[in-house]
N, C-alpha and C. Protein backbone atom coordinates (compact mmCIF):
# COMPACT_ATOMS: atom_id res chain seq x y z
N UNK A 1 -10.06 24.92 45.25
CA UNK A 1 -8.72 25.04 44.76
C UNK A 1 -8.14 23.67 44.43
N UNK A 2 -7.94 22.84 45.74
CA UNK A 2 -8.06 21.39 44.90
C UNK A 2 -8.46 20.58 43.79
N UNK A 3 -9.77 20.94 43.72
CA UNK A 3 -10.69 20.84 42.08
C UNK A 3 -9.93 20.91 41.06
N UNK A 4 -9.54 22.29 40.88
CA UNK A 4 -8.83 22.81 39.54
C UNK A 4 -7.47 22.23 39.80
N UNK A 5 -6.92 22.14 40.56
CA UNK A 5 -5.54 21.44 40.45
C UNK A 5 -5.42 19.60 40.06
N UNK A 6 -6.48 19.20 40.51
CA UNK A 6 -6.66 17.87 40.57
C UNK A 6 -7.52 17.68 38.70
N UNK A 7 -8.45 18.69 38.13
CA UNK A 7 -8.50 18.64 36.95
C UNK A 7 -7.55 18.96 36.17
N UNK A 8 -6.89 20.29 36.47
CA UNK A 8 -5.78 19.93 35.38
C UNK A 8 -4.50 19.21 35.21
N UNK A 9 -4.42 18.39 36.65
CA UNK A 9 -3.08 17.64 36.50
C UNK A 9 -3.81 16.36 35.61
N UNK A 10 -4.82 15.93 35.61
CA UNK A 10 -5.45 14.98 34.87
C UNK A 10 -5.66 15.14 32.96
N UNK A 11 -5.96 16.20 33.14
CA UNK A 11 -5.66 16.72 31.52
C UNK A 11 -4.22 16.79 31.06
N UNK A 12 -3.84 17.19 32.44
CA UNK A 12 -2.23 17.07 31.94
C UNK A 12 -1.64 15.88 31.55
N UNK A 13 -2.20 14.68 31.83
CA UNK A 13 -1.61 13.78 32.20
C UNK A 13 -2.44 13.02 31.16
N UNK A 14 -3.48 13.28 30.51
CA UNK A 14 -3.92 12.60 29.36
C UNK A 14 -3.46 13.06 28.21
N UNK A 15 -2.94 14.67 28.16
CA UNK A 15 -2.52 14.83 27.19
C UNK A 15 -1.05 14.27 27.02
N UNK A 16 -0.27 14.06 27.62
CA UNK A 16 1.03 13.87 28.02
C UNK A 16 0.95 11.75 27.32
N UNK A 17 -0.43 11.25 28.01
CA UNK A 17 -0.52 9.77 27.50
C UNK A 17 -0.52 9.40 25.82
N UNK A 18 -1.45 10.90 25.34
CA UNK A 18 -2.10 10.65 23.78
C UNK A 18 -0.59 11.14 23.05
N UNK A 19 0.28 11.90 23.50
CA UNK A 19 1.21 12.38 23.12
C UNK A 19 2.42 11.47 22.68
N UNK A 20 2.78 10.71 23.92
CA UNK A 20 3.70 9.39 24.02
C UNK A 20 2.95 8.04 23.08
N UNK A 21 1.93 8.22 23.07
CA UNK A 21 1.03 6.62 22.10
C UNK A 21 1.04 7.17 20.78
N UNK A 22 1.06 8.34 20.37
CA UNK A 22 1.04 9.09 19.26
C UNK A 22 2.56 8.91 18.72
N UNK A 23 3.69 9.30 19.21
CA UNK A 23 5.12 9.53 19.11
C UNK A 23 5.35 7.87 18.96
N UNK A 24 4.62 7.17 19.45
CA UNK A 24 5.57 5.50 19.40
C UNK A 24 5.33 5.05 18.11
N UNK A 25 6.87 4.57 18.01
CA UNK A 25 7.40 3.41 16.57
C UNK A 25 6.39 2.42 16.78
N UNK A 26 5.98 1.68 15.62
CA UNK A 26 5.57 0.54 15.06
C UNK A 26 6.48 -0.68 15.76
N UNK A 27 5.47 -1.36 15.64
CA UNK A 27 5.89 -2.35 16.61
C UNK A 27 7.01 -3.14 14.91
N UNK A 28 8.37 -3.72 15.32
CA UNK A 28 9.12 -4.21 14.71
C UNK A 28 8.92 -5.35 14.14
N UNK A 29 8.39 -5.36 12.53
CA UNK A 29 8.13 -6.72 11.62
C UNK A 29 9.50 -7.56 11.74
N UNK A 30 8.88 -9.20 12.62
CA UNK A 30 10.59 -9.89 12.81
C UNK A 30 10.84 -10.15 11.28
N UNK A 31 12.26 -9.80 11.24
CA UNK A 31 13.21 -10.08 9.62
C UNK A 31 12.79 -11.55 9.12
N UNK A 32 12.41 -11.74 7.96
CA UNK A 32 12.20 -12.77 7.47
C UNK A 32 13.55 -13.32 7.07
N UNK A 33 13.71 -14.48 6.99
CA UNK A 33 14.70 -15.76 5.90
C UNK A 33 14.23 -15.40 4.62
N UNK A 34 15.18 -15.69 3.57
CA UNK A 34 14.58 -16.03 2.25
C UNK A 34 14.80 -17.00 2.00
N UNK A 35 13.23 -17.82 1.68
CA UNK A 35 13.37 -19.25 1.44
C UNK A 35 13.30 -19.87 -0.13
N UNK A 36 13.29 -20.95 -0.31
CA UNK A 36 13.41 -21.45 -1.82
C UNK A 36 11.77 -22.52 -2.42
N UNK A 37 11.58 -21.63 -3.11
CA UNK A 37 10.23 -22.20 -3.46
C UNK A 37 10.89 -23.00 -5.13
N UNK A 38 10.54 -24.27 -4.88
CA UNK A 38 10.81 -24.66 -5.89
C UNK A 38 9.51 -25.55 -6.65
N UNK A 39 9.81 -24.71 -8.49
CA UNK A 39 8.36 -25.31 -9.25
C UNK A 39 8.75 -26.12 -9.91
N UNK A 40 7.76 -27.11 -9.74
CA UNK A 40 8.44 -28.19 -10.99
C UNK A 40 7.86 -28.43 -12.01
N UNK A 41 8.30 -28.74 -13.15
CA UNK A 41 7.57 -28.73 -14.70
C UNK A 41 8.10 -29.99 -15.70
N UNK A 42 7.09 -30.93 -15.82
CA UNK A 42 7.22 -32.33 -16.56
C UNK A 42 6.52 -31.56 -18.39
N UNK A 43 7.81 -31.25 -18.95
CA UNK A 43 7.74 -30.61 -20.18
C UNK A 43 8.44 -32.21 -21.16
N UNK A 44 7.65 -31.91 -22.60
CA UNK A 44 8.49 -32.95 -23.28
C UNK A 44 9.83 -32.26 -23.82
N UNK A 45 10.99 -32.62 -23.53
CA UNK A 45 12.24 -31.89 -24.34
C UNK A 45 13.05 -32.61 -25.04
N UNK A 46 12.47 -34.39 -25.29
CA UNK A 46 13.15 -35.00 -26.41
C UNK A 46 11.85 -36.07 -26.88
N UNK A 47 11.88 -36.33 -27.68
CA UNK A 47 10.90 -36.64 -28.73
C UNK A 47 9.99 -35.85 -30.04
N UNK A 48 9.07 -36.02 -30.28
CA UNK A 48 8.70 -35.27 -31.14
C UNK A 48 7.69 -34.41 -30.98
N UNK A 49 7.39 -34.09 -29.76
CA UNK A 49 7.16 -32.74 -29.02
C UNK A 49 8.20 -31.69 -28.29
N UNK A 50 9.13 -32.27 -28.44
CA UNK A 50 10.28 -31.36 -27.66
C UNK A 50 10.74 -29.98 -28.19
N UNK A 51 9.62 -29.19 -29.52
CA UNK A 51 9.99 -27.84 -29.64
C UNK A 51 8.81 -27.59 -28.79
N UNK A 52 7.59 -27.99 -27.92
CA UNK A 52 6.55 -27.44 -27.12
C UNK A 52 7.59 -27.14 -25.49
N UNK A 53 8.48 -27.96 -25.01
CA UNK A 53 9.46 -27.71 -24.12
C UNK A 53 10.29 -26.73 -24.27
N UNK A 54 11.12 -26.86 -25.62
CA UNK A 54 12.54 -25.99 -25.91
C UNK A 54 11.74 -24.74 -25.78
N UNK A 55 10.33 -24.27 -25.99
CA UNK A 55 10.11 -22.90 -26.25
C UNK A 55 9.43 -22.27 -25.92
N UNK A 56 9.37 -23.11 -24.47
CA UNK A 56 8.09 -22.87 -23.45
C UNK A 56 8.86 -22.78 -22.26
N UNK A 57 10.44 -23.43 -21.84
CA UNK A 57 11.93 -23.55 -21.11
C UNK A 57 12.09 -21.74 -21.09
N UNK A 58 12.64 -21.49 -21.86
CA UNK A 58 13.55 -20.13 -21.55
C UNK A 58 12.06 -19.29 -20.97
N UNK A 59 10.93 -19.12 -21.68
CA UNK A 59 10.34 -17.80 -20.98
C UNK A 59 9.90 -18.53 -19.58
N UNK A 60 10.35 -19.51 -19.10
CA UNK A 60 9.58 -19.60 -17.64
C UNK A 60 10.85 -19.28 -16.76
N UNK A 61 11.86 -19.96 -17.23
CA UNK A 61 13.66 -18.72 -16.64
C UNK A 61 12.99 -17.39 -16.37
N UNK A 62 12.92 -17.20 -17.49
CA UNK A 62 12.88 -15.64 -17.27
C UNK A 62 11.67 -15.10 -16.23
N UNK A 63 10.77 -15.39 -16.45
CA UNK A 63 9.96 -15.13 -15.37
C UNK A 63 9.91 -15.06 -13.83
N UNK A 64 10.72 -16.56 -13.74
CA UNK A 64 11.31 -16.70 -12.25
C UNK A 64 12.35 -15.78 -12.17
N UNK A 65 13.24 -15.35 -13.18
CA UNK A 65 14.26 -14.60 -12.94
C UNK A 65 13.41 -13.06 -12.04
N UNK A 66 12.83 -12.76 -13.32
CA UNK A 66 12.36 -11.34 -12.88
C UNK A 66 11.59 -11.38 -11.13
N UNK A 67 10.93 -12.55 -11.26
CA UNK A 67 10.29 -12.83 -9.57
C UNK A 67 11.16 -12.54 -8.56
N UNK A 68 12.36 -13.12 -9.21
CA UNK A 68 13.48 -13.13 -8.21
C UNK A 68 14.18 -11.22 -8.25
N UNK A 69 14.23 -10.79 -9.28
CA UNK A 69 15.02 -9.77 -8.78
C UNK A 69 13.99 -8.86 -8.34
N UNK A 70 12.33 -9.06 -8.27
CA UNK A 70 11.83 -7.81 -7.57
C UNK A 70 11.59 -8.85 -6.19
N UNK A 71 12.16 -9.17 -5.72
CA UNK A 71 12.61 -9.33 -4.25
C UNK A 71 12.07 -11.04 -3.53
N UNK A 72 11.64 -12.10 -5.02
CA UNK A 72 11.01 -12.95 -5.08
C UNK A 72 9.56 -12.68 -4.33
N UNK A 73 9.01 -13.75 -4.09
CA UNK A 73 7.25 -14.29 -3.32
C UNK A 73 7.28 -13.72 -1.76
N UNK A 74 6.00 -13.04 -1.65
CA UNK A 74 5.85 -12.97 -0.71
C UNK A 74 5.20 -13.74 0.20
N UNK A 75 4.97 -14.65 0.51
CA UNK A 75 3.90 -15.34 1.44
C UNK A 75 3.74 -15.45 2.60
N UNK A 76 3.08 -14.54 3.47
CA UNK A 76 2.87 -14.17 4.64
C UNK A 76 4.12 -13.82 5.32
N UNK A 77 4.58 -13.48 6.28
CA UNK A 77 5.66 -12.91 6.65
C UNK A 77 7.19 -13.52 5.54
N UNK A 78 7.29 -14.37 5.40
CA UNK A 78 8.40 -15.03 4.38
C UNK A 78 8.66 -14.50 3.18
N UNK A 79 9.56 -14.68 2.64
CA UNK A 79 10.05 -14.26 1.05
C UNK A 79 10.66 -15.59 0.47
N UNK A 80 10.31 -15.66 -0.35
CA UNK A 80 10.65 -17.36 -1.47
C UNK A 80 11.10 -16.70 -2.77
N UNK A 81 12.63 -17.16 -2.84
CA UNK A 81 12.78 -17.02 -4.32
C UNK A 81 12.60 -18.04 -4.98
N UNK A 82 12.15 -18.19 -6.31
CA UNK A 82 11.45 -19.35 -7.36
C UNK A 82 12.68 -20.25 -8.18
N UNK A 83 12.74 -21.13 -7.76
CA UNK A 83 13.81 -22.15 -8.50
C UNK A 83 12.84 -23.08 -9.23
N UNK A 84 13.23 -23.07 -10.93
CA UNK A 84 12.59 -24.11 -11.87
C UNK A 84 13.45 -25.28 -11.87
N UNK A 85 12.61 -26.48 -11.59
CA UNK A 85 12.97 -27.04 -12.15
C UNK A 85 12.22 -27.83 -13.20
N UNK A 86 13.56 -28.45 -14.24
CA UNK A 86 12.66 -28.97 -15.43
C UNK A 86 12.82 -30.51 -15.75
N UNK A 87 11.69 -31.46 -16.20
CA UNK A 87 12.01 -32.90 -16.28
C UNK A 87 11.48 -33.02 -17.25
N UNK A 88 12.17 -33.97 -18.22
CA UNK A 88 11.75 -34.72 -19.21
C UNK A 88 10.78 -35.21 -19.02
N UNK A 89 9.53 -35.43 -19.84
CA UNK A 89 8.27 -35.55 -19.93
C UNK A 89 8.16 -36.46 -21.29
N UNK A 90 9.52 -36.94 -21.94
CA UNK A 90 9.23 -37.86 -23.14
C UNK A 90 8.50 -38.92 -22.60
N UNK A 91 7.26 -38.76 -24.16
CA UNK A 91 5.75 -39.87 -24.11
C UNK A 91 5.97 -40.42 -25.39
N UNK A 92 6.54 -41.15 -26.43
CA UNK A 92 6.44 -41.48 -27.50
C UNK A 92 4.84 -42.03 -28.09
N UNK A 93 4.52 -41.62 -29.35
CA UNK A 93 3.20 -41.49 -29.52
C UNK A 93 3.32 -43.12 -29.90
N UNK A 94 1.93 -43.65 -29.89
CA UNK A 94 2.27 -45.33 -30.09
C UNK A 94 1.86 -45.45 -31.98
């Protein structure tokens, strides 16, 4: 009589374990910061390459833009939104 009481309080009690490990939340991803990833780009935008800058400038905006509104970079737990920046790169040809 013991036997069967002592087996099924044990089944009871495993099913009762797989039940509670089954039912538990995910352990909580800590909230990231959003940080600022900034690219930098040595474009020519005055001299006599400066339409290879003027028109090569707006679609890289835009790109970072769009990075940015689907929720910027992910890189490992972190999020980076993309800030361009742009520098004169005038080389006058000799």
């Amino acid at each position: 009589m013991f036997r069967k009481y002592y087996v099924f309080s044990s089944l009871f009690l495993v099913m009762v374990l797989v039940a509670i490990t089954a039912c538990a939340a995910p352990a909580a991803q800590p909230v990231s910061e959003v940080k600022t990833l900034r690219v930098g780009n040595i474009m020519p935008f005055t001299g006599q390459a400066a339409l290879w800058g003027q028109y090569l400038r707006p679609g890289m905006e835009v790109y970072a833009q769009l990075i940015n509104e689907d929720g910027g970079l992910k890189i490992g737990n972190d999020r980076y939104k993309v800030e361009m920046t742009f520098i004169d790169g005038y080389g006058p040809a000799p």
